[in-house]
N, C-alpha and C. Protein backbone atom coordinates (compact mmCIF):
# COMPACT_ATOMS: atom_id res chain seq x y z
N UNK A 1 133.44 123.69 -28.60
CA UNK A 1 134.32 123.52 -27.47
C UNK A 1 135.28 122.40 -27.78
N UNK A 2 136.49 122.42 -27.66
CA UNK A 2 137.41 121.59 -27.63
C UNK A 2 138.20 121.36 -26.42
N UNK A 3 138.50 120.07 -26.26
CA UNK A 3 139.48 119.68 -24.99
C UNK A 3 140.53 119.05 -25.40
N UNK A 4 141.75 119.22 -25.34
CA UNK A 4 142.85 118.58 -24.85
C UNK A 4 143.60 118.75 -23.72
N UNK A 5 144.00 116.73 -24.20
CA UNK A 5 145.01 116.30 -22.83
C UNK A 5 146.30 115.95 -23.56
N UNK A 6 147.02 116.84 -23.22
CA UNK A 6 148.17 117.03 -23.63
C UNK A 6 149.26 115.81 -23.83
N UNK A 7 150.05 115.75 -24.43
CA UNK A 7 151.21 114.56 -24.51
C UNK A 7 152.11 114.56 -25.63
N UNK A 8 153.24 114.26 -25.65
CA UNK A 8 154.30 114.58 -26.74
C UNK A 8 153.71 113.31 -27.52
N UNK A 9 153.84 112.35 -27.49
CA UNK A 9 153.79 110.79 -27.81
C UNK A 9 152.17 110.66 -28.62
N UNK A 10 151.60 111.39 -27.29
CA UNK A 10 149.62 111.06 -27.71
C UNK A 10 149.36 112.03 -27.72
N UNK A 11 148.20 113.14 -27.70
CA UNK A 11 147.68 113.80 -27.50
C UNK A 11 146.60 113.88 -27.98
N UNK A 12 145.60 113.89 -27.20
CA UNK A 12 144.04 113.95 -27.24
C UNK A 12 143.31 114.97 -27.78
N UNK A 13 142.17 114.98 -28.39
CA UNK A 13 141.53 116.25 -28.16
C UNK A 13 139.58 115.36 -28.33
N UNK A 14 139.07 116.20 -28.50
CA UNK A 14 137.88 116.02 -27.99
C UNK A 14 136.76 117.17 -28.45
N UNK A 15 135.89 117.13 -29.22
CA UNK A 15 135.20 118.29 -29.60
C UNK A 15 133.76 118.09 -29.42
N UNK A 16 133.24 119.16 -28.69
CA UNK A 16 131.78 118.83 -28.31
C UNK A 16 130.71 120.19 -28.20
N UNK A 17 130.11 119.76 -28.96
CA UNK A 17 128.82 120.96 -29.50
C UNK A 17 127.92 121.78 -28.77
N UNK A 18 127.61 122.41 -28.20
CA UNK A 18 126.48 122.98 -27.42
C UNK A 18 125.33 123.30 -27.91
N UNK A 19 124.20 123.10 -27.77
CA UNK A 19 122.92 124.12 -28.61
C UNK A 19 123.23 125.76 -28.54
N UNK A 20 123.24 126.19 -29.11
CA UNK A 20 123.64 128.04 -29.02
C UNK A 20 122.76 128.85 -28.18
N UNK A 21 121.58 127.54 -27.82
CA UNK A 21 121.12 128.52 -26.97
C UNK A 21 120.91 128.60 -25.58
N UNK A 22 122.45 127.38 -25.20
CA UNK A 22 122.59 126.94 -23.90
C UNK A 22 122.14 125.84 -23.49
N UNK A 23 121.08 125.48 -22.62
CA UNK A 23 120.13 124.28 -22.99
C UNK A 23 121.41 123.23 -21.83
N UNK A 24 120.56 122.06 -21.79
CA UNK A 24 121.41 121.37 -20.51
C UNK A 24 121.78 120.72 -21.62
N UNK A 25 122.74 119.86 -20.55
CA UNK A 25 123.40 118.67 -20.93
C UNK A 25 123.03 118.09 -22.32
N UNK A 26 121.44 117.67 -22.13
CA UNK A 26 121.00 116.72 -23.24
C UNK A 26 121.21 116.93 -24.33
N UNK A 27 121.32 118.57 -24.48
CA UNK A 27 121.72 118.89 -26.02
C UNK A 27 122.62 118.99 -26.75
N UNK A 28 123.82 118.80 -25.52
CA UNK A 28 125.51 118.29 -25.91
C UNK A 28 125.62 117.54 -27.19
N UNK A 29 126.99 117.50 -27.47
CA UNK A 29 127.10 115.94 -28.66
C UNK A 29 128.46 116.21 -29.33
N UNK A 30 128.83 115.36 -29.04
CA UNK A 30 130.54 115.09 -29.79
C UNK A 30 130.29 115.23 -31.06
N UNK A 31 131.30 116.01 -31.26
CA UNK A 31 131.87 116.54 -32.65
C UNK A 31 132.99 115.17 -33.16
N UNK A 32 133.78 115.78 -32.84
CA UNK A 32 134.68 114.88 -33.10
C UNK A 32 135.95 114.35 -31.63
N UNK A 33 136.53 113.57 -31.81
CA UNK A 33 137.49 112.97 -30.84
C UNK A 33 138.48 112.21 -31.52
N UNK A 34 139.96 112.29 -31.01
CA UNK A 34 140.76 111.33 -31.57
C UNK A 34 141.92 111.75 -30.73
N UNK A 35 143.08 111.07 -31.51
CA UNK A 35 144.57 111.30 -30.80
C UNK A 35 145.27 111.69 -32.44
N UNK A 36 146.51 112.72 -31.65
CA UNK A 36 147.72 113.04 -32.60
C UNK A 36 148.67 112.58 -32.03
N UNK A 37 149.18 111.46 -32.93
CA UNK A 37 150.91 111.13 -32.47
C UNK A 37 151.66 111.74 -32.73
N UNK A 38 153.32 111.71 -32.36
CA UNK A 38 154.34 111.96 -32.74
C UNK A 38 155.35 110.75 -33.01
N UNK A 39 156.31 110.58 -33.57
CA UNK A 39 157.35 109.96 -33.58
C UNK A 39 158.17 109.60 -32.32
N UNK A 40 158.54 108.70 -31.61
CA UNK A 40 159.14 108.72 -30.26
C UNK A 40 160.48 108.69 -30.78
N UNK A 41 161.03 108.23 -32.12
CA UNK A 41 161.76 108.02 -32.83
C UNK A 41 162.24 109.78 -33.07
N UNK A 42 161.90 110.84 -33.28
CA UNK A 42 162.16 112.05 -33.41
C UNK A 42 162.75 112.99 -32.32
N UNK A 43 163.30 113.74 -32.62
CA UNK A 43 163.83 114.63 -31.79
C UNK A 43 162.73 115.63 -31.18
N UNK A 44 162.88 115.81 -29.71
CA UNK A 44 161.91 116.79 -29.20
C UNK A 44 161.17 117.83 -30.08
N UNK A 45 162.42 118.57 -30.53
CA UNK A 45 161.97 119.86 -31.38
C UNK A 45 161.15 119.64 -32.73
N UNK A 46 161.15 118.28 -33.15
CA UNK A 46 161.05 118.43 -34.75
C UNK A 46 158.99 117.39 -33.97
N UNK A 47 159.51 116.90 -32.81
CA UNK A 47 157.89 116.27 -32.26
C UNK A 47 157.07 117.33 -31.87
N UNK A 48 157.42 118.55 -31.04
CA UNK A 48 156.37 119.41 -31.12
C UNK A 48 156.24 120.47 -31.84
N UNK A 49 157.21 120.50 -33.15
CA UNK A 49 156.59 121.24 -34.40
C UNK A 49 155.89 120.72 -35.14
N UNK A 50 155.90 119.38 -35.15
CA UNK A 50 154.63 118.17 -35.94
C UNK A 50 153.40 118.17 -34.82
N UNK A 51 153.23 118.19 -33.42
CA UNK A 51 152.42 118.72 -32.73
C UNK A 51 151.79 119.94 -32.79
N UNK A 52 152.80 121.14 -33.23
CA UNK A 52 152.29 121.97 -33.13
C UNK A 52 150.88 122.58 -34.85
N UNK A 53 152.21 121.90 -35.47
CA UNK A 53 151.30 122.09 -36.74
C UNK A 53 149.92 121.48 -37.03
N UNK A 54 149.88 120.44 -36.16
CA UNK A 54 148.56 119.33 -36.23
C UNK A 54 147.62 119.86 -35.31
N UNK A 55 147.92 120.48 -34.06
CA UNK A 55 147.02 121.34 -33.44
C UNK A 55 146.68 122.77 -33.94
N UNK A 56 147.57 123.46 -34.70
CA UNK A 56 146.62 124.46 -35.75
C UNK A 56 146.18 124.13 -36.86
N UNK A 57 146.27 123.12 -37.55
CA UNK A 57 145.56 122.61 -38.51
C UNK A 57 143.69 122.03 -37.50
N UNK A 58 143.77 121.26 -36.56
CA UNK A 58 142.64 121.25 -35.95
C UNK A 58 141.82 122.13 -35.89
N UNK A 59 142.42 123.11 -35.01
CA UNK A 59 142.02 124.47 -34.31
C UNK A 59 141.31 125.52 -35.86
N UNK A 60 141.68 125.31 -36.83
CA UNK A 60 141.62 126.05 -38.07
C UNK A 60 140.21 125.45 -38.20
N UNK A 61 140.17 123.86 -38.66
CA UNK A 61 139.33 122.89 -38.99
C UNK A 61 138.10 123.21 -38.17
N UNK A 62 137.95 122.62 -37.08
CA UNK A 62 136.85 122.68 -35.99
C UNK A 62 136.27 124.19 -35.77
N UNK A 63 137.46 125.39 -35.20
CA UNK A 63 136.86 126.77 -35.07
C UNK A 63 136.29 126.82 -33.93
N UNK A 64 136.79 126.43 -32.65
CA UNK A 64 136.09 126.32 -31.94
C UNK A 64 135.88 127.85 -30.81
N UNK A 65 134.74 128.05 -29.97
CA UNK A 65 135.03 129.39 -29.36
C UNK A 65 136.10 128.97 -28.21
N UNK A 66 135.68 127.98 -27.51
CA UNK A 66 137.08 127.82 -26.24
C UNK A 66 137.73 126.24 -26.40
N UNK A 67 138.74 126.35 -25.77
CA UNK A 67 139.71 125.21 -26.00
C UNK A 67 140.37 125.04 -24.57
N UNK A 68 140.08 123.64 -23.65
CA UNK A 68 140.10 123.57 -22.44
C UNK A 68 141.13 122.49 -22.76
N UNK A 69 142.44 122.45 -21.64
CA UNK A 69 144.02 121.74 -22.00
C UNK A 69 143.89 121.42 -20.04
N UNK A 70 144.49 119.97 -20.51
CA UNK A 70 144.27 119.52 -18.92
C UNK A 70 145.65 120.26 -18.14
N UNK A 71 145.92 120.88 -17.21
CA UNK A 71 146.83 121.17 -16.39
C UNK A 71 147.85 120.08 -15.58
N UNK A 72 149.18 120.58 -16.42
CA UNK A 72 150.30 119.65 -15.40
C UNK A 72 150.14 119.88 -14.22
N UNK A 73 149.67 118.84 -13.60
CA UNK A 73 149.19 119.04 -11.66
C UNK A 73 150.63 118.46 -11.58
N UNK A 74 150.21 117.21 -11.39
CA UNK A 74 151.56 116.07 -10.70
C UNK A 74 152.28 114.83 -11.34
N UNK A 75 152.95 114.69 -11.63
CA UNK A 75 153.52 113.51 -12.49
C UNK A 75 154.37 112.98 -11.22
N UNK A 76 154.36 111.50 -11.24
CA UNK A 76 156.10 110.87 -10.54
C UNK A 76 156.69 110.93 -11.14
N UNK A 77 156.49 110.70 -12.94
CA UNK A 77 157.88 110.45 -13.69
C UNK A 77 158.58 112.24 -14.08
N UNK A 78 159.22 112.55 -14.01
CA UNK A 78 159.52 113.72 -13.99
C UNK A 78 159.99 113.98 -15.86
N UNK A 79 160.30 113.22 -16.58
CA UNK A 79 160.59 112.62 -17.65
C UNK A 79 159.16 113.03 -18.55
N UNK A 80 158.26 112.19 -18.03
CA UNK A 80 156.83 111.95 -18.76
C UNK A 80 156.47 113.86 -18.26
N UNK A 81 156.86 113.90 -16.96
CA UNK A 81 155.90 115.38 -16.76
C UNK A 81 156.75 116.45 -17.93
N UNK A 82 157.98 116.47 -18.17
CA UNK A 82 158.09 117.39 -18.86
C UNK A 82 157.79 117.85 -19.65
N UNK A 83 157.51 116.17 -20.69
CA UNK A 83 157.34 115.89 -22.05
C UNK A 83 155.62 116.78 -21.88
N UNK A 84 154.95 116.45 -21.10
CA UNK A 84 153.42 116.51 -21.12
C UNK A 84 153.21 118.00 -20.74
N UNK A 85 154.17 119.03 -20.33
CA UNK A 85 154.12 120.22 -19.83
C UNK A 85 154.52 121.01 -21.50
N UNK A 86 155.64 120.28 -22.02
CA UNK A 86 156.26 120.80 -23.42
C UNK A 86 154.75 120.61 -24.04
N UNK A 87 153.94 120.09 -24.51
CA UNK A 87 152.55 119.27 -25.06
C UNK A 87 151.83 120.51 -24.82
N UNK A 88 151.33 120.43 -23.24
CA UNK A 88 150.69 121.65 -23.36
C UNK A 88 151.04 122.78 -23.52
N UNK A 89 152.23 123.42 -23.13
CA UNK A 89 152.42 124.81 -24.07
C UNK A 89 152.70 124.96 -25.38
N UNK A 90 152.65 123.93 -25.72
CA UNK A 90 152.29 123.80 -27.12
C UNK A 90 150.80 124.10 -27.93
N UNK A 91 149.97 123.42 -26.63
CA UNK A 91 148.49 123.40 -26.64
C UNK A 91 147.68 125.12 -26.68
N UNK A 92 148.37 125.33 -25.48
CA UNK A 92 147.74 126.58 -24.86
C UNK A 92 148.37 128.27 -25.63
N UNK A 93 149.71 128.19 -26.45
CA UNK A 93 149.93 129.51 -27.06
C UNK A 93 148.98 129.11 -28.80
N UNK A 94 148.94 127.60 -28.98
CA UNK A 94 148.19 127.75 -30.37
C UNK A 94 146.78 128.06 -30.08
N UNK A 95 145.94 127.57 -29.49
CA UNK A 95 145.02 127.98 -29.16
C UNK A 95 144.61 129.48 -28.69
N UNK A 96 145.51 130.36 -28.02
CA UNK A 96 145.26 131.80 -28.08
C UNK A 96 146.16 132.02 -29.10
N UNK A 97 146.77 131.73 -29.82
CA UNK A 97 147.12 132.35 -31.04
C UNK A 97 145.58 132.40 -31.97
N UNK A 98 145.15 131.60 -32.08
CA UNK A 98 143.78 131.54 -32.96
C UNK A 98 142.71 132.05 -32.45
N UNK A 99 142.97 132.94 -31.21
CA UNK A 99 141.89 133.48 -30.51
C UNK A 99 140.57 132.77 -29.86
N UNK A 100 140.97 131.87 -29.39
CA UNK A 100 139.93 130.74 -28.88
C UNK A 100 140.68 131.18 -27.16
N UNK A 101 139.11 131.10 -26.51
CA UNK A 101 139.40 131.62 -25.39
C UNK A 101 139.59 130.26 -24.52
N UNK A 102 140.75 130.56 -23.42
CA UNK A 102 141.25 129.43 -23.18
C UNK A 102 141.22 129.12 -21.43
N UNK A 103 141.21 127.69 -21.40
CA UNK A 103 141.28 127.27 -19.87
C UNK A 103 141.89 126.11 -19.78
N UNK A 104 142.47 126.18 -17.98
CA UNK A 104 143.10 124.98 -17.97
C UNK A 104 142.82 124.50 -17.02
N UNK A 105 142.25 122.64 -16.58
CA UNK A 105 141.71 122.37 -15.64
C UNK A 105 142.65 120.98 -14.93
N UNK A 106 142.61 120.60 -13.88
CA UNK A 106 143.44 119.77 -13.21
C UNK A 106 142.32 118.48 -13.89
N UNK A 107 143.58 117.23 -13.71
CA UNK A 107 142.69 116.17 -13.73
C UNK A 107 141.37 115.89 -12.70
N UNK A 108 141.53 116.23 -11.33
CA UNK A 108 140.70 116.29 -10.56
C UNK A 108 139.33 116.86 -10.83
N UNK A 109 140.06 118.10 -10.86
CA UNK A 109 138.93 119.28 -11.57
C UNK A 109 137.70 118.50 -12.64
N UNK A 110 138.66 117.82 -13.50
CA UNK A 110 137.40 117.38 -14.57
C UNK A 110 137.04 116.53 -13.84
N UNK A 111 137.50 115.23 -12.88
CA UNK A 111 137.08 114.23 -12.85
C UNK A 111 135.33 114.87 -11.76
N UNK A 112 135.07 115.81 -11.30
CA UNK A 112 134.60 115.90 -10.12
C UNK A 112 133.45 116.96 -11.18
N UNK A 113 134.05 117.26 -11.89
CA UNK A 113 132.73 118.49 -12.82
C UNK A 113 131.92 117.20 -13.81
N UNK A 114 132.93 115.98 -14.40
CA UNK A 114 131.96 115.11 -15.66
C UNK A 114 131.42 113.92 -14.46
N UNK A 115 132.15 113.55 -13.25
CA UNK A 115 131.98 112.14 -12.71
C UNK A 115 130.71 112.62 -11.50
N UNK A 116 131.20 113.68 -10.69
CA UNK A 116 131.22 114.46 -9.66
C UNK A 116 131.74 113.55 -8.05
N UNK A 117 133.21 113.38 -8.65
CA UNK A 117 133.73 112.93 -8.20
C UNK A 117 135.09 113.18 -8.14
N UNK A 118 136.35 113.84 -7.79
CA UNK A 118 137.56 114.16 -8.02
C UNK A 118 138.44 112.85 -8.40
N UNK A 119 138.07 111.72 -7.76
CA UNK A 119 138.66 110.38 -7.50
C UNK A 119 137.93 109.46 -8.34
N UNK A 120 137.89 109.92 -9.56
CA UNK A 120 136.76 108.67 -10.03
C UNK A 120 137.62 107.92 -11.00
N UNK A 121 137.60 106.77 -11.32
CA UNK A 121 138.36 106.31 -11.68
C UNK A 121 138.37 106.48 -13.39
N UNK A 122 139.05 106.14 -14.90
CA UNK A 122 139.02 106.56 -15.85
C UNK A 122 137.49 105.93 -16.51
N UNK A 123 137.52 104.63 -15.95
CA UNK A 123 136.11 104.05 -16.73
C UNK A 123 134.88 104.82 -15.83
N UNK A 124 134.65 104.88 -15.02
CA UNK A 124 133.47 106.19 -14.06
C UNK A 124 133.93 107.29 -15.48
N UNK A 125 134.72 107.65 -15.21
CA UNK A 125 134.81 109.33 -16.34
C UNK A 125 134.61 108.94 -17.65
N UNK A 126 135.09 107.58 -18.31
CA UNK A 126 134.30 107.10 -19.81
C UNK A 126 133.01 106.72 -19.63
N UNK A 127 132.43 106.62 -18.75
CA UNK A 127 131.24 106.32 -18.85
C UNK A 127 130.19 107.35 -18.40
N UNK A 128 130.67 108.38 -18.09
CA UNK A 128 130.00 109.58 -17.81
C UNK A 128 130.03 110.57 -19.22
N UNK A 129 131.43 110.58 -19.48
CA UNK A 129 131.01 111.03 -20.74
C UNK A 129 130.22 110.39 -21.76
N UNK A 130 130.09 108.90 -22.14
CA UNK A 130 129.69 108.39 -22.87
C UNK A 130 128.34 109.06 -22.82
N UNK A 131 127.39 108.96 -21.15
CA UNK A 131 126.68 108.95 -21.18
C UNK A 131 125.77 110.52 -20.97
N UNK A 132 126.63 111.36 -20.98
CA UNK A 132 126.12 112.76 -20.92
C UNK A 132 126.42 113.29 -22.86
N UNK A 133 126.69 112.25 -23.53
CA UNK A 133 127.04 113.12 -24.61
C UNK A 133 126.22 112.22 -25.48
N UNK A 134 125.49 111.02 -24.71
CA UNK A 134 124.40 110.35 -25.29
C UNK A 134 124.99 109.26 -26.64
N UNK A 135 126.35 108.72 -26.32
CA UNK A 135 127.07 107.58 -27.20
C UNK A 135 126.81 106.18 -26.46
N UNK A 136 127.19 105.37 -27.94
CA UNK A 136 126.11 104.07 -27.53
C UNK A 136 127.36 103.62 -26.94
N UNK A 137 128.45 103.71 -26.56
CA UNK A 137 129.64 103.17 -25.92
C UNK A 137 130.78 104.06 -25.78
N UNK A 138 131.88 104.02 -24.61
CA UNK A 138 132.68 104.35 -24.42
C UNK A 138 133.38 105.11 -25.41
N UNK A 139 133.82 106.32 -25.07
CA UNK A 139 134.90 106.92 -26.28
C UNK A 139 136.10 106.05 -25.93
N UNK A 140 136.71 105.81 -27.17
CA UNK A 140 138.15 105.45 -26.96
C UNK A 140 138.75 105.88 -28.41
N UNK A 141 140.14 106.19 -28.00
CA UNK A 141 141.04 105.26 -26.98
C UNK A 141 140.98 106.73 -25.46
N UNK A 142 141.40 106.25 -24.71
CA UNK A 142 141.51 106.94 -23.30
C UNK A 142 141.82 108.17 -23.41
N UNK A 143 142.44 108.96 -24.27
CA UNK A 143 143.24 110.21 -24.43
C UNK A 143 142.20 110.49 -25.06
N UNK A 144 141.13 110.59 -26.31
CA UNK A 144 140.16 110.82 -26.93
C UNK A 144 139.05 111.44 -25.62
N UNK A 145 138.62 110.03 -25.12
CA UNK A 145 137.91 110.43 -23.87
C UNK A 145 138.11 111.32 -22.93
N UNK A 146 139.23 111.34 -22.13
CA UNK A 146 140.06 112.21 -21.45
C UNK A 146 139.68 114.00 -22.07
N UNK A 147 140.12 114.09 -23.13
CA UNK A 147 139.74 115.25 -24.73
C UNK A 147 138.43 115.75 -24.38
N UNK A 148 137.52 114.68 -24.41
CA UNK A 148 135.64 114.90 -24.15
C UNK A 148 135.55 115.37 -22.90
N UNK A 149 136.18 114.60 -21.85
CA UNK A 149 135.53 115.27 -20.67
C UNK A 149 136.14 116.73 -20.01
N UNK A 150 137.27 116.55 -20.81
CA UNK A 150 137.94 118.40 -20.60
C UNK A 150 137.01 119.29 -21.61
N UNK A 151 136.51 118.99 -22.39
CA UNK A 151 135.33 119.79 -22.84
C UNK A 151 134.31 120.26 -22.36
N UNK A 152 133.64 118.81 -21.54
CA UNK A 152 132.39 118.86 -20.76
C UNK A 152 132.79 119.58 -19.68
N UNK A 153 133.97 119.62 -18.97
CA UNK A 153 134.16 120.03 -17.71
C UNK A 153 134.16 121.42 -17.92
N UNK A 154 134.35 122.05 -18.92
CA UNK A 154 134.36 123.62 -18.88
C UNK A 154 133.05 124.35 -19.60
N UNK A 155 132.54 123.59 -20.50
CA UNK A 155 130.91 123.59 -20.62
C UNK A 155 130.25 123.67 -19.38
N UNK A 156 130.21 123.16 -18.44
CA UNK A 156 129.92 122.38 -17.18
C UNK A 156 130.51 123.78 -16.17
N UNK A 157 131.91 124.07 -16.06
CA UNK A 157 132.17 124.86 -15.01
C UNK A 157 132.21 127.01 -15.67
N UNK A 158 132.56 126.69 -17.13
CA UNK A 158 133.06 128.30 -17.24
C UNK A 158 131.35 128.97 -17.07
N UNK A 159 130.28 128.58 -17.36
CA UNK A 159 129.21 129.63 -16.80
C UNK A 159 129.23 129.65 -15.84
N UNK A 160 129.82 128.80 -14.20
CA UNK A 160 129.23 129.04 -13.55
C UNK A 160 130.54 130.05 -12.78
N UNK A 161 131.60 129.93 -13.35
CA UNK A 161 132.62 130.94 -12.87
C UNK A 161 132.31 132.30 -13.80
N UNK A 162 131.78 132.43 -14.47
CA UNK A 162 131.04 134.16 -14.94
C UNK A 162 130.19 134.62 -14.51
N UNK A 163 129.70 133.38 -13.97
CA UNK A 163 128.09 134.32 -13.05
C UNK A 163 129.01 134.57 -11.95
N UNK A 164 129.91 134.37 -11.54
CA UNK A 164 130.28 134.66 -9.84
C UNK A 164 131.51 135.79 -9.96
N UNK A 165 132.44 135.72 -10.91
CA UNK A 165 133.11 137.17 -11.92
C UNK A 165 132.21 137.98 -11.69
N UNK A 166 130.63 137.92 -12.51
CA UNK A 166 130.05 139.26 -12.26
C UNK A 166 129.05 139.80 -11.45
N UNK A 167 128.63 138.34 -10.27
CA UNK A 167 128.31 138.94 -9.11
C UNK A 167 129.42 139.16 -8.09
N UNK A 168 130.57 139.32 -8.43
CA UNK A 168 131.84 140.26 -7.65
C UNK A 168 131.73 141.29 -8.17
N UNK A 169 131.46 141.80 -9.35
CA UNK A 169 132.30 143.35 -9.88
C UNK A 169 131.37 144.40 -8.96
């Protein structure tokens, strides 16, 4: 499972393991976590083709079955939201290009599936992940973390939206 949180500048991702044979929480465990920069110095186009190439080089690397990308909810800066909307569709056609099945969750969303809390603040959500993925300290830097708990949050929520898919059909 992989998570990213999208960003022209930063961008997060977050990779975290499951036992294959389901199994709670405890058997979780970070793969890997980090950030991809870009140049702020570069032109849009030439930043998310160096984005884009660094997220299929990942996506190649890791192999993951799903890849969870945080959703542009709300920005004030309208500037930062664009940049971070350009990020994730960047995120979300490489990832179904590589056939990794895909989701997208609000910040809320995760904060309330890893914290169980919608409002929790970033250190509540580093320290929930830290501590559901069984690390002796905080992931960092923040976008890394951020990465982990969009992982956990769909570990955490996509079984329980298939059991309810197929007690509708």
């Amino acid at each position: 499972m992989l998570g990213i949180d999208p960003g022209l500048s930063r961008c997060g991702y977050g990779g975290v393991r499951a036992p294959s044979s389901g199994g709670d929480v405890s058997g979780w465990r970070a793969e890997l976590a980090g950030v991809l920069t870009t140049s702020p110095d570069a032109p849009v186009h030439e930043r998310l083709a160096c984005l884009a190439a660094d997220l299929r080089a990942l996506i190649t690397e890791c192999n993951p079955d799903a890849v969870a990308v945080e959703r542009v909810f709300f920005q004030t800066n309208v500037r930062t939201a664009i940049s971070v909307a350009q990020a994730s569709g960047v995120a979300l056609a490489i990832a179904a290009a590589a056939g990794c099945e895909v989701a997208e969750y609000t910040s809320n969303e995760v904060k309330q599936a890893v914290a169980g809390y919608g409002a929790a603040t970033k250190e509540q959500v580093q320290r929930m992940v830290a501590t559901q993925l069984s690390l002796a300290e905080r992931p960092k830097p923040a976008d890394a973390a951020d990465a982990l708990a969009l992982a956990l949050c769909h570990l955490t929520v996509a079984p329980r939206l298939k059991r309810w898919a197929e007690a509708g059909r």
